[in-house]
N, C-alpha and C. Protein backbone atom coordinates (compact mmCIF):
# COMPACT_ATOMS: atom_id res chain seq x y z
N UNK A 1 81.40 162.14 136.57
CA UNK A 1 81.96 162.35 135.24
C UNK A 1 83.44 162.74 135.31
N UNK A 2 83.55 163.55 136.28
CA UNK A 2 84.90 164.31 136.33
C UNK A 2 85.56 163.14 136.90
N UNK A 3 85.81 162.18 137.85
CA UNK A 3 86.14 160.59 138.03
C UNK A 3 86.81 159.88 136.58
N UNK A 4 85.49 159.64 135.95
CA UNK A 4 85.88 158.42 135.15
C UNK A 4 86.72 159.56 133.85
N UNK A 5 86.53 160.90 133.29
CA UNK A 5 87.94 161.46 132.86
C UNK A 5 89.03 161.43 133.49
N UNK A 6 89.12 161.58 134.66
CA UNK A 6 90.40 161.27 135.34
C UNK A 6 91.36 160.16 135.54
N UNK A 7 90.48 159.18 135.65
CA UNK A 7 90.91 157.58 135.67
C UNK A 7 91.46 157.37 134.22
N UNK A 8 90.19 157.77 132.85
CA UNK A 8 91.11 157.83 132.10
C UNK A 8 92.39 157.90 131.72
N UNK A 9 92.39 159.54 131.98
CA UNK A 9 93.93 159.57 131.92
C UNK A 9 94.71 159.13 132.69
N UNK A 10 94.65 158.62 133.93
CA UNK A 10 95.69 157.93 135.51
C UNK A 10 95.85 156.86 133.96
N UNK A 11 95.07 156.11 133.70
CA UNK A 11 95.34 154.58 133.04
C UNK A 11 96.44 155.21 131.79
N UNK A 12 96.24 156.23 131.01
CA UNK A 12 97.43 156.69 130.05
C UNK A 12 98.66 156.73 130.76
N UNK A 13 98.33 157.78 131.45
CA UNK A 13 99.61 157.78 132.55
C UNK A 13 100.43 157.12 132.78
N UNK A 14 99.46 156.00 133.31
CA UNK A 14 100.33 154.90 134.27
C UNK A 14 101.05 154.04 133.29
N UNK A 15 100.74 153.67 132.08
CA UNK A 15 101.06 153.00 131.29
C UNK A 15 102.28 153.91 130.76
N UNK A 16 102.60 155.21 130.45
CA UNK A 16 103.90 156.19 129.68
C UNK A 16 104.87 155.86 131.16
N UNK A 17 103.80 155.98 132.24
CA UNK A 17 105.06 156.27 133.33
C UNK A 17 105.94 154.73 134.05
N UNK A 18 104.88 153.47 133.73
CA UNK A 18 105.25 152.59 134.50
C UNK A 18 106.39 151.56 133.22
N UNK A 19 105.58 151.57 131.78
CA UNK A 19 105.94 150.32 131.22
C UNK A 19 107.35 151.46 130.71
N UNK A 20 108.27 150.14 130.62
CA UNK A 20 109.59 150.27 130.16
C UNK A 20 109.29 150.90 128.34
N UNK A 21 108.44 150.14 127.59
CA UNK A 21 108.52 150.45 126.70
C UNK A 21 108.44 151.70 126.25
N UNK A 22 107.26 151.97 126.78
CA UNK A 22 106.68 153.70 126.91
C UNK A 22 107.60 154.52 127.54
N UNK A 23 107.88 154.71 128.92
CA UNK A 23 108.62 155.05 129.18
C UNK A 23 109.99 155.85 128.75
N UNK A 24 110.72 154.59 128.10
CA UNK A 24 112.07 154.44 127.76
C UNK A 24 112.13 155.13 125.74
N UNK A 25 111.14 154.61 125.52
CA UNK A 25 111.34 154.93 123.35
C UNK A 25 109.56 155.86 123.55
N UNK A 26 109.61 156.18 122.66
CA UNK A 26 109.01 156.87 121.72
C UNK A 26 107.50 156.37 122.14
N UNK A 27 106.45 156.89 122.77
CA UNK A 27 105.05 155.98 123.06
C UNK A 27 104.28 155.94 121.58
N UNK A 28 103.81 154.86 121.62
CA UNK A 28 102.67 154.48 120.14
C UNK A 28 101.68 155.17 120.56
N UNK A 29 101.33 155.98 119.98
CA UNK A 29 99.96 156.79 119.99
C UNK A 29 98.94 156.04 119.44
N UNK A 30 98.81 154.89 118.65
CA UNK A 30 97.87 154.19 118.31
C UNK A 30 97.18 153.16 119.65
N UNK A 31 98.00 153.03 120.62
CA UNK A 31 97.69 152.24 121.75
C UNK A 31 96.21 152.69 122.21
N UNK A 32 95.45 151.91 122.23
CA UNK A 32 93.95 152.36 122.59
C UNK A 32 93.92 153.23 124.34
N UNK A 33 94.97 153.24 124.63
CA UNK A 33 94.48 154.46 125.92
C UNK A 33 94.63 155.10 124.87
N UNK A 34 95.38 155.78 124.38
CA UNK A 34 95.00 157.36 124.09
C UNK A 34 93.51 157.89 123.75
N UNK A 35 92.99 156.60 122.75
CA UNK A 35 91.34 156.93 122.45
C UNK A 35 90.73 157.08 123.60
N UNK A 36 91.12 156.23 124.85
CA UNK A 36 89.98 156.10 125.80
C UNK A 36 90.32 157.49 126.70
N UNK A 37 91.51 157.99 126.76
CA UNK A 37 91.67 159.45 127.09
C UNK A 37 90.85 160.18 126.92
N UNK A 38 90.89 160.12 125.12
CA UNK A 38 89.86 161.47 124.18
C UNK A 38 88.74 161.05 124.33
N UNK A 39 88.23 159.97 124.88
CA UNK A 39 86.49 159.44 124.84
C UNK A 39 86.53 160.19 126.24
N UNK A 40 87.52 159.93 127.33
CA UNK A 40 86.67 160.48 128.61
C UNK A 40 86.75 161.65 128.76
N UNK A 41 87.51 162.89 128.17
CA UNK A 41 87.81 164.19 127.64
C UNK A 41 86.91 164.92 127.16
N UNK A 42 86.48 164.00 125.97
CA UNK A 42 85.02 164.28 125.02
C UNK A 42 83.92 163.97 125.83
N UNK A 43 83.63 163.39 127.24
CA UNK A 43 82.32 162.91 128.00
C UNK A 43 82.42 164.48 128.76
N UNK A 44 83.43 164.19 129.43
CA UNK A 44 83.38 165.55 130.63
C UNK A 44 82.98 166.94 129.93
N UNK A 45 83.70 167.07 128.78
CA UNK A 45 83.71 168.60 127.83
C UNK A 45 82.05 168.69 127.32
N UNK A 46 81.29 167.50 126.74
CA UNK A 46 80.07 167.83 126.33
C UNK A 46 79.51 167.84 127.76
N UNK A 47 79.42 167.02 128.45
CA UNK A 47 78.54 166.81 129.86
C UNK A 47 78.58 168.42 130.51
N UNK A 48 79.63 168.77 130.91
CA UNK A 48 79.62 170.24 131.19
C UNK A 48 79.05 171.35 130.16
N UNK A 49 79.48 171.20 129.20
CA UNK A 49 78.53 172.12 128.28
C UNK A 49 77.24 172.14 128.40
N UNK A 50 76.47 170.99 127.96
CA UNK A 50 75.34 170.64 128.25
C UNK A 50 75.10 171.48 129.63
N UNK A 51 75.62 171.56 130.72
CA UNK A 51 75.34 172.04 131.93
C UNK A 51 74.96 173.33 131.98
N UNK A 52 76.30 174.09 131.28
CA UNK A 52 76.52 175.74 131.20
C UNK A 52 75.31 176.09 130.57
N UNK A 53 74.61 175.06 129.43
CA UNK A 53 73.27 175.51 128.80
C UNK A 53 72.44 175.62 129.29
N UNK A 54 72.09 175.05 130.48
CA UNK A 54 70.68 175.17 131.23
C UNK A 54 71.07 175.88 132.28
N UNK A 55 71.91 176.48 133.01
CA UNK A 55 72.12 176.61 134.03
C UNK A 55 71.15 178.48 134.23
N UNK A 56 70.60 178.71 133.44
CA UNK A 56 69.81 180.52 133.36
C UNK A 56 68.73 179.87 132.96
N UNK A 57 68.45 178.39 132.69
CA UNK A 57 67.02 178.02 131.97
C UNK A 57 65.85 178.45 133.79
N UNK A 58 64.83 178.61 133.62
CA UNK A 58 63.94 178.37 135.04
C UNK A 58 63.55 177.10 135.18
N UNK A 59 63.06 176.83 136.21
CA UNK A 59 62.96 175.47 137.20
C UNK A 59 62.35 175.67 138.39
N UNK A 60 60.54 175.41 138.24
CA UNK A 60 60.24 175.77 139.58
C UNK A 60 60.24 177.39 139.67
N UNK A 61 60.74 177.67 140.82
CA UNK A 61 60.55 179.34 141.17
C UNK A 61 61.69 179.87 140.77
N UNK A 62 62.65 179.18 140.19
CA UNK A 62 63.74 180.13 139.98
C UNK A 62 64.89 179.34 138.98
N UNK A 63 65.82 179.94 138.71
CA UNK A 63 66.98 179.25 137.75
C UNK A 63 67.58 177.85 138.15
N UNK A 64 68.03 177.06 137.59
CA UNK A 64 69.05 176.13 137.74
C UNK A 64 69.87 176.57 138.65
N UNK A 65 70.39 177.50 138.36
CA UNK A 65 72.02 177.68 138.89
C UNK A 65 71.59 178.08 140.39
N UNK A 66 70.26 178.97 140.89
CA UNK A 66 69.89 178.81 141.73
C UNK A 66 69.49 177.76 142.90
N UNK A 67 68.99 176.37 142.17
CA UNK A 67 68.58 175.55 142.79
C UNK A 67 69.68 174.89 142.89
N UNK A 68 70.96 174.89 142.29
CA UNK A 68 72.14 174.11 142.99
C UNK A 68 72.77 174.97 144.06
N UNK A 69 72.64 176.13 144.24
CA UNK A 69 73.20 176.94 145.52
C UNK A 69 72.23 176.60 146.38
N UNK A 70 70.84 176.34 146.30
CA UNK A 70 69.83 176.06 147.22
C UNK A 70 70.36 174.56 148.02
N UNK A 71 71.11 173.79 146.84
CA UNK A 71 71.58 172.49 147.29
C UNK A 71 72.97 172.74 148.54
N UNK A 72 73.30 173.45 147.71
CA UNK A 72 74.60 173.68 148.43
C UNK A 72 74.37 174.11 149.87
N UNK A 73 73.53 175.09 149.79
CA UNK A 73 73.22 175.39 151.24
C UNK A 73 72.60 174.90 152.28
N UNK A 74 71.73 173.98 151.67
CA UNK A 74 71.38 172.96 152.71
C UNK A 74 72.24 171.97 153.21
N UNK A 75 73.29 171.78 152.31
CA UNK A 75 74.55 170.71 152.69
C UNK A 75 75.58 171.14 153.50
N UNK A 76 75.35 172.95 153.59
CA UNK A 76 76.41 173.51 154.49
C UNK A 76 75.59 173.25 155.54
N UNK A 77 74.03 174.09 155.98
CA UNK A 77 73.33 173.40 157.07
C UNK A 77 73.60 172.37 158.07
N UNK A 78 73.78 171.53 157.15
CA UNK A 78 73.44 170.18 157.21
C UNK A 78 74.75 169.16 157.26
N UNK A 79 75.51 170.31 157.73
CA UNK A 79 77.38 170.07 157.52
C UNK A 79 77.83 168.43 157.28
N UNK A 80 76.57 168.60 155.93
CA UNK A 80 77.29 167.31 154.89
C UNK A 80 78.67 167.32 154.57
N UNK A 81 79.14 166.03 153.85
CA UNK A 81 80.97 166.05 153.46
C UNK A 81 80.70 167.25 152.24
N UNK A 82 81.79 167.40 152.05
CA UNK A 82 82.13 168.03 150.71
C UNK A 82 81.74 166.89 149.43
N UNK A 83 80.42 167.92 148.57
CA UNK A 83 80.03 166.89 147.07
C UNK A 83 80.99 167.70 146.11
N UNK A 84 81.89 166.70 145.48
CA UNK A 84 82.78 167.54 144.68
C UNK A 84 81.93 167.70 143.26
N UNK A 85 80.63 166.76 143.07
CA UNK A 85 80.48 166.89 141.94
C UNK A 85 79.29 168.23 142.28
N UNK A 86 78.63 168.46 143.30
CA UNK A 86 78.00 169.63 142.81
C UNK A 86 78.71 170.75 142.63
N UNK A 87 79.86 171.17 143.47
CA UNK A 87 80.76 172.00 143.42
C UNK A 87 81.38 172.51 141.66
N UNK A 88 81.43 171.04 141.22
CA UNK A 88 82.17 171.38 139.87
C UNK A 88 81.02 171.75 139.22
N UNK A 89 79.73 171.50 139.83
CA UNK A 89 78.66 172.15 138.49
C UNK A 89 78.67 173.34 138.79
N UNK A 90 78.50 173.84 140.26
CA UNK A 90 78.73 175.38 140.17
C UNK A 90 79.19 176.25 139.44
N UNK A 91 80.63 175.86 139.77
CA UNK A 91 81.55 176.74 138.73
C UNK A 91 81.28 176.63 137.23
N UNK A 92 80.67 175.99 136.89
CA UNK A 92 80.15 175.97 135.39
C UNK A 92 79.83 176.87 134.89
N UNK A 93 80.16 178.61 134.17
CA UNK A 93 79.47 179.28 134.08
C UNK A 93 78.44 179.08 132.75
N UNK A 94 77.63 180.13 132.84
CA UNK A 94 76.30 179.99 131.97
C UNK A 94 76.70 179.98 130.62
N UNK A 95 76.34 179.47 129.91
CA UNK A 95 76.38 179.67 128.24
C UNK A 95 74.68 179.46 127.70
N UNK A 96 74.51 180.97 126.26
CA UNK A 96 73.77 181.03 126.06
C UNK A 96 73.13 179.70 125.10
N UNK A 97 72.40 178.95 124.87
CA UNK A 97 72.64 177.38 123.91
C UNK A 97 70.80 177.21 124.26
N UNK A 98 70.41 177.07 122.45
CA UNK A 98 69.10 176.23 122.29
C UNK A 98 68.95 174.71 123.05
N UNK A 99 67.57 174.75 122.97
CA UNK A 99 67.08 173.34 123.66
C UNK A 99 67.92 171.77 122.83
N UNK A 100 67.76 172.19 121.22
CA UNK A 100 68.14 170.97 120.38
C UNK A 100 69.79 171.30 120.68
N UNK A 101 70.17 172.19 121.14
CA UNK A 101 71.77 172.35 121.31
C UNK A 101 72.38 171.35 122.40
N UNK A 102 71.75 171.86 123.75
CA UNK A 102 71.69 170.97 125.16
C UNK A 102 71.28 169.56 124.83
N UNK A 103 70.23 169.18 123.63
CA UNK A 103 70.23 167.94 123.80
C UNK A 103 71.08 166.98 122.64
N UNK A 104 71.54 167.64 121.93
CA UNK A 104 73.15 167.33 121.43
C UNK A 104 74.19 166.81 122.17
N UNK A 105 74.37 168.00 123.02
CA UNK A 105 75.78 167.75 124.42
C UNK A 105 75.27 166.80 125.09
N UNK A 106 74.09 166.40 125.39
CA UNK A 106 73.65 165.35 126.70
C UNK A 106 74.06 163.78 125.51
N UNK A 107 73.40 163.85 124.66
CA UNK A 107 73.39 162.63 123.73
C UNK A 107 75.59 162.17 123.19
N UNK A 108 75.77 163.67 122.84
CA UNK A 108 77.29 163.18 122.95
C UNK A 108 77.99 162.51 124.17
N UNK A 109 77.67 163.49 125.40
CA UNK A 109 78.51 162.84 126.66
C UNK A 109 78.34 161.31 126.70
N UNK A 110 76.49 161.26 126.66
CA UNK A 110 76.60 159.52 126.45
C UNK A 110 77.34 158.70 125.57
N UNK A 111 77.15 159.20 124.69
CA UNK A 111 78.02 158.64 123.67
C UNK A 111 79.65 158.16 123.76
N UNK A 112 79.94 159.59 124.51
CA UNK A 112 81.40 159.20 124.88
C UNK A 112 81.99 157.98 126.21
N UNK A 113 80.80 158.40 127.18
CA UNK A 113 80.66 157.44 128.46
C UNK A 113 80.58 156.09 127.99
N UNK A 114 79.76 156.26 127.10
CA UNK A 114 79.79 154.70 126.56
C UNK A 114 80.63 153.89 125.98
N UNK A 115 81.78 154.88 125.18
CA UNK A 115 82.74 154.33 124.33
C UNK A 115 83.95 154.34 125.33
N UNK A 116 84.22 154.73 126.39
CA UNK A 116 84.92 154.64 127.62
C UNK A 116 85.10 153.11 128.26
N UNK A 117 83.04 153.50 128.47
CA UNK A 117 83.14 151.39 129.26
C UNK A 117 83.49 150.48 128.13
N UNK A 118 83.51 150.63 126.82
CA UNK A 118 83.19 149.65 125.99
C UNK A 118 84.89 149.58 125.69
N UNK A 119 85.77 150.89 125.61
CA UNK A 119 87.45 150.69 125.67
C UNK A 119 87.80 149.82 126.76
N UNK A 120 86.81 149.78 127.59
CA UNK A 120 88.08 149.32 129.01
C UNK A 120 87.71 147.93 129.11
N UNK A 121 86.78 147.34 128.44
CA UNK A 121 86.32 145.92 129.01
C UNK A 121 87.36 145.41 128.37
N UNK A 122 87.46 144.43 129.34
CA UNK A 122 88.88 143.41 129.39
C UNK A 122 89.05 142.81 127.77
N UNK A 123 87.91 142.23 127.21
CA UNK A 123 87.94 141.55 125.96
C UNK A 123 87.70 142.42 124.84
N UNK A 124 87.64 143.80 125.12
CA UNK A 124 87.78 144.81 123.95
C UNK A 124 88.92 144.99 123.99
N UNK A 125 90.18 145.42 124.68
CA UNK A 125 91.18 146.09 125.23
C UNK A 125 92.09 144.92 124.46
N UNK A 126 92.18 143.04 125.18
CA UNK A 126 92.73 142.22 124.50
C UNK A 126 92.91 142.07 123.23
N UNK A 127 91.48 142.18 122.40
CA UNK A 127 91.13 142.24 120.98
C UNK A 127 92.39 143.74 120.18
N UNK A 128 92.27 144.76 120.88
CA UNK A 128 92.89 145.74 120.06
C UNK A 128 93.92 145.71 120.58
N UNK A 129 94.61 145.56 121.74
CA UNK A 129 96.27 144.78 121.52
C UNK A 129 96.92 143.95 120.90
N UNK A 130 95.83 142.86 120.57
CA UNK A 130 96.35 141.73 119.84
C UNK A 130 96.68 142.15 118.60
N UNK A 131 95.50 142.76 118.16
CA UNK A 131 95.46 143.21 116.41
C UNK A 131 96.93 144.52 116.30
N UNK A 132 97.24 145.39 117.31
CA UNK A 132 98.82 145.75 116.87
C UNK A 132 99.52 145.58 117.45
N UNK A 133 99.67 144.40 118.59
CA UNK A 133 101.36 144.08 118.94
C UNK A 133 101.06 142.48 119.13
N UNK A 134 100.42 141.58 118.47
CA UNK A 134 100.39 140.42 118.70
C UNK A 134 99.92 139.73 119.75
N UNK A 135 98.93 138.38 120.05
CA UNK A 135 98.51 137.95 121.03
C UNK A 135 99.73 137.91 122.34
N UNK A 136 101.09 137.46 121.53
CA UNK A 136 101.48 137.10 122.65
C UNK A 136 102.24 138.39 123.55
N UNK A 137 101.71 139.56 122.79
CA UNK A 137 102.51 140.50 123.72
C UNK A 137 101.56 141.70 124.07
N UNK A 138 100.36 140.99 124.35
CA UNK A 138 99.64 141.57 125.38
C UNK A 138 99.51 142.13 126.45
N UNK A 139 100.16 141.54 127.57
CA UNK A 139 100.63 142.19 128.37
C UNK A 139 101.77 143.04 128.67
N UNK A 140 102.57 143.26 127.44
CA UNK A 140 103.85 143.86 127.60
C UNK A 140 103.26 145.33 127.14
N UNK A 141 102.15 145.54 126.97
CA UNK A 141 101.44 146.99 126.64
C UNK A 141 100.25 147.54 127.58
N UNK A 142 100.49 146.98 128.72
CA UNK A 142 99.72 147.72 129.66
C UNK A 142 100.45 148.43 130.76
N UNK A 143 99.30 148.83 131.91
CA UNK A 143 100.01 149.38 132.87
C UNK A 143 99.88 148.20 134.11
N UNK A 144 101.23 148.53 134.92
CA UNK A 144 100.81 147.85 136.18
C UNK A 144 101.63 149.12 137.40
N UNK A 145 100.65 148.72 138.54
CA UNK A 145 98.97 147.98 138.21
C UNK A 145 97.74 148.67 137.13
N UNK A 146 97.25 148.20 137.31
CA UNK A 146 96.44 148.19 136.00
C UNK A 146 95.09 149.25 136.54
N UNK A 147 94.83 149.99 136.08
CA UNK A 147 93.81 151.18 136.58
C UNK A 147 92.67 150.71 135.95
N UNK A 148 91.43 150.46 136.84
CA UNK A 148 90.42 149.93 136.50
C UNK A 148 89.48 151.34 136.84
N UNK A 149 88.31 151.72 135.80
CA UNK A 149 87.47 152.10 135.26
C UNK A 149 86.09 152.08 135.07
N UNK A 150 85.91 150.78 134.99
CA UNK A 150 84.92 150.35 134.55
C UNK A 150 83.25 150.28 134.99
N UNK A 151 83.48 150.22 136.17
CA UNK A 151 82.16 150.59 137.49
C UNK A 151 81.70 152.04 137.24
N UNK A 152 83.13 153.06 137.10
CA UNK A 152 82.60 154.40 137.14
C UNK A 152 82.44 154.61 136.05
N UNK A 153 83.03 154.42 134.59
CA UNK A 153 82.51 154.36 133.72
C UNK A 153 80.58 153.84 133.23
N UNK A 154 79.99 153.10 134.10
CA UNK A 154 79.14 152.43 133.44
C UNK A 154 78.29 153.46 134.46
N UNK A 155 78.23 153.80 135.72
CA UNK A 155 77.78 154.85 136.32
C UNK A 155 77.75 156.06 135.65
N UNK A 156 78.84 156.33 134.96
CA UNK A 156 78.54 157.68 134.20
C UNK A 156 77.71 157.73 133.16
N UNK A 157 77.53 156.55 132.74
CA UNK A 157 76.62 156.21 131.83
C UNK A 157 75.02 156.31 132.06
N UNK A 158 74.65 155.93 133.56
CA UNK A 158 73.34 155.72 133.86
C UNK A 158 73.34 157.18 134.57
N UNK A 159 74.17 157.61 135.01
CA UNK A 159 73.61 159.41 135.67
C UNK A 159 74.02 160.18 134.97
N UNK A 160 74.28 160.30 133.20
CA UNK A 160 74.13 160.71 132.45
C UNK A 160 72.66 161.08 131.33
N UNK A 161 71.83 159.80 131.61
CA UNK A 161 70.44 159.66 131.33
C UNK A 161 69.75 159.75 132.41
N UNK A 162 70.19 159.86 133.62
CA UNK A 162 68.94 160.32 134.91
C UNK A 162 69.13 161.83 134.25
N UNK A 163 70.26 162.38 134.48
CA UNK A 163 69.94 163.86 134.17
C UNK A 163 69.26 164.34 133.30
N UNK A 164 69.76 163.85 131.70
CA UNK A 164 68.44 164.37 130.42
C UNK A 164 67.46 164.04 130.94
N UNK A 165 67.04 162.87 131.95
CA UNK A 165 65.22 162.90 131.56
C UNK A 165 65.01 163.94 132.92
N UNK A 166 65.52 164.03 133.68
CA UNK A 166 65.37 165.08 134.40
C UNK A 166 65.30 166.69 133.56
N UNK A 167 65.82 166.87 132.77
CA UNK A 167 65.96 168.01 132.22
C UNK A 167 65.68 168.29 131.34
N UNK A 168 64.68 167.17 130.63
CA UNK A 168 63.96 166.85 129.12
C UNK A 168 62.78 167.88 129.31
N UNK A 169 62.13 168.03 130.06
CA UNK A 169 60.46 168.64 130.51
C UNK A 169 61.01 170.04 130.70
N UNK A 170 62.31 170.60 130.49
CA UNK A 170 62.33 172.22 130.95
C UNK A 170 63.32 173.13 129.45
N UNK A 171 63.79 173.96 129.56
CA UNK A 171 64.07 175.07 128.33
C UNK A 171 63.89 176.00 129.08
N UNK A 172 64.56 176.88 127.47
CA UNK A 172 64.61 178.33 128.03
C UNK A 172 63.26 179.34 127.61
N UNK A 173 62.04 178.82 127.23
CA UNK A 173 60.81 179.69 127.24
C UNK A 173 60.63 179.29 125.83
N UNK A 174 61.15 178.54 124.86
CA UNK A 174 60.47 178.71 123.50
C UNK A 174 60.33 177.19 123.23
N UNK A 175 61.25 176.01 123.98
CA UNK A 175 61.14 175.03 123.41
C UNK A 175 61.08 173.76 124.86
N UNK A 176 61.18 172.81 124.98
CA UNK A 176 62.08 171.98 125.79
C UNK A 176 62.77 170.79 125.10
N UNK A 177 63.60 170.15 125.70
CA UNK A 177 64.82 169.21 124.91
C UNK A 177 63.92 167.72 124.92
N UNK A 178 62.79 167.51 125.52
CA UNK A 178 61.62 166.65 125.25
C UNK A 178 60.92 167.00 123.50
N UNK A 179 60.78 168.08 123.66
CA UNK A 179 60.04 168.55 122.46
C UNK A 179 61.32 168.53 121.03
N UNK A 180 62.21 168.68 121.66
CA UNK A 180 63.55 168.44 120.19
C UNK A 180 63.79 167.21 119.78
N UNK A 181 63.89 166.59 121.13
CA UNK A 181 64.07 165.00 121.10
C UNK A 181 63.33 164.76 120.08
N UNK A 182 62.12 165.04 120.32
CA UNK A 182 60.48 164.47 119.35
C UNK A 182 60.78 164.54 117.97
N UNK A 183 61.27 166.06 117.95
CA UNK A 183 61.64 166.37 116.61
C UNK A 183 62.99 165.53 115.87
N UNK A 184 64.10 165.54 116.86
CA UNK A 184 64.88 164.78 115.98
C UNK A 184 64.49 163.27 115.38
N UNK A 185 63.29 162.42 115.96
CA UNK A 185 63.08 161.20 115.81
C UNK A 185 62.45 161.21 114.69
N UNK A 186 61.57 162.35 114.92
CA UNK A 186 60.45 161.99 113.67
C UNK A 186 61.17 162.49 112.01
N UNK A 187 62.23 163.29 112.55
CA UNK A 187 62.85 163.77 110.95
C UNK A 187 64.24 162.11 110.96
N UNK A 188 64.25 161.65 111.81
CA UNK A 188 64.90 160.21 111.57
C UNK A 188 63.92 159.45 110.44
N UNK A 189 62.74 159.60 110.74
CA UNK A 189 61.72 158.41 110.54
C UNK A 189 61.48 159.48 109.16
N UNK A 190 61.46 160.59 108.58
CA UNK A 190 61.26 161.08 107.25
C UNK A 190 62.54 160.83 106.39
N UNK A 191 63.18 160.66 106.97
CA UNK A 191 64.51 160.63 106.29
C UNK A 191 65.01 159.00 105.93
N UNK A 192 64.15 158.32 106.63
CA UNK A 192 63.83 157.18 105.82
C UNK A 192 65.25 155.70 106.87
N UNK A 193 65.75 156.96 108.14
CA UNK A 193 66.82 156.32 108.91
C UNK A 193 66.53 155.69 110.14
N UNK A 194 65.78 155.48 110.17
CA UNK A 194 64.62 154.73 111.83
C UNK A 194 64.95 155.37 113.07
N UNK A 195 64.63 154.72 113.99
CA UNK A 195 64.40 155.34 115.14
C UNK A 195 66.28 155.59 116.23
N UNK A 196 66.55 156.52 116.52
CA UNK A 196 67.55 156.56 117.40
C UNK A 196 67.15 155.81 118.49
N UNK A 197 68.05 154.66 118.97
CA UNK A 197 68.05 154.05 120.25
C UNK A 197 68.24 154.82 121.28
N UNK A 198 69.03 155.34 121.41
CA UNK A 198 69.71 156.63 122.71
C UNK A 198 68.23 157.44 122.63
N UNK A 199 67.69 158.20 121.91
CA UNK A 199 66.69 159.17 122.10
C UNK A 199 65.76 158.35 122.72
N UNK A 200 65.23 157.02 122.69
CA UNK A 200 64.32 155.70 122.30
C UNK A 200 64.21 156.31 124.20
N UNK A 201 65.89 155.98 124.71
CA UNK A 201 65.63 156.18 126.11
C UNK A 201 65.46 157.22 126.98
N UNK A 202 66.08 158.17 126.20
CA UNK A 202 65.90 159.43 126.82
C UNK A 202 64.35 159.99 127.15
N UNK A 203 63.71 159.33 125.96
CA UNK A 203 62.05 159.73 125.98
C UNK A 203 60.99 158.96 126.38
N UNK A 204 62.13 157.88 127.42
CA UNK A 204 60.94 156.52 128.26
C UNK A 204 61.04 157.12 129.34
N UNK A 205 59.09 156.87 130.09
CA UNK A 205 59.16 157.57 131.51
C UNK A 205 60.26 157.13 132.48
């Protein structure tokens, strides 16, 4: 997660720091990096939240936050490389947050991961250059080289939903984010608004 926010912004970056235009006058803030900035900004910020919420939930014999030091220590053992991404969950500290809260933040991060891969594909990106600086000056609004995204983007996407369903079956003693899920679908289906697709998957074995 912390990757494909970063790349994000390298691709803003590279584009203020490399193209003459940017560079040199005034940058258009309408240029679709900036959205894809705030989409991968908005993935990392809920994805971690979501984290800080479970991290005092129990699991097994003991807390979350426990069983990633349990990780950790077997990787010192085991004088694995350095995992930067368990490291950054560490430092995550705890925040107190309901089950339907955590499964808010998990459903946003996707949300944002998704609108990340869907900024960067080549024929989305063309489409919203064209529409404000004209087909033929398409390329005079990118970066070179050109920071590609897109692999880790679509990865953040799929180990974004390993984790909820991993973490759907647990809570903090009154509820689990399986059991909210349930609830948010079925007040979809009273409310007369059908079924959420995203929940659809979160709640397949």
């Amino acid at each position: 997660m912390r990757q494909v926010e970063a790349l994000a912004q390298a691709k803003l970056d590279a584009l203020l720091e490399t193209n003459a235009l940017y560079k040199l006058f005034e940058p258009d803030t309408k240029h679709p990096y900036y959205a894809l900035a705030s989409a991968g900004k908005n993935m990392l910020a809920a994805f971690e939240s979501s984290i800080a919420g479970v991290r005092e939930w129990t699991i097994g014999s003991g807390t979350i936050s426990e069983e990633l030091d349990k990780v950790k220590a077997r990787q010192i053992v085991n004088e694995e490389e350095e995992d930067a991404e368990l490291d950054a969950l560490r430092i995550i500290q705890p925040v107190a947050m309901t089950e339907a809260e955590v499964a808010d933040k998990l459903m946003s991060a996707y949300y944002s991961a998704c609108a990340v891969w869907i900024k960067v594909k080549e024929s989305v990106l063309k489409a919203e250059l064209s529409d404000l600086y004209g087909k033929k000056n398409i390329n005079l609004h990118k970066e070179k080289p050109e920071v590609k995204l897109t692999k880790e983007a679509n990865a953040a996407i799929r180990q974004i939903l390993k984790i909820a369903k991993q973490l759907r079956d647990y809570g903090n003693g009154s509820s689990t984010i399986l059991v909210e899920l349930e609830k948010k679908q079925v007040m979809r289906g009273l409310s007369g608004q059908g079924k959420d697709a995203l929940i659809e998957l979160m709640l397949k074995p």
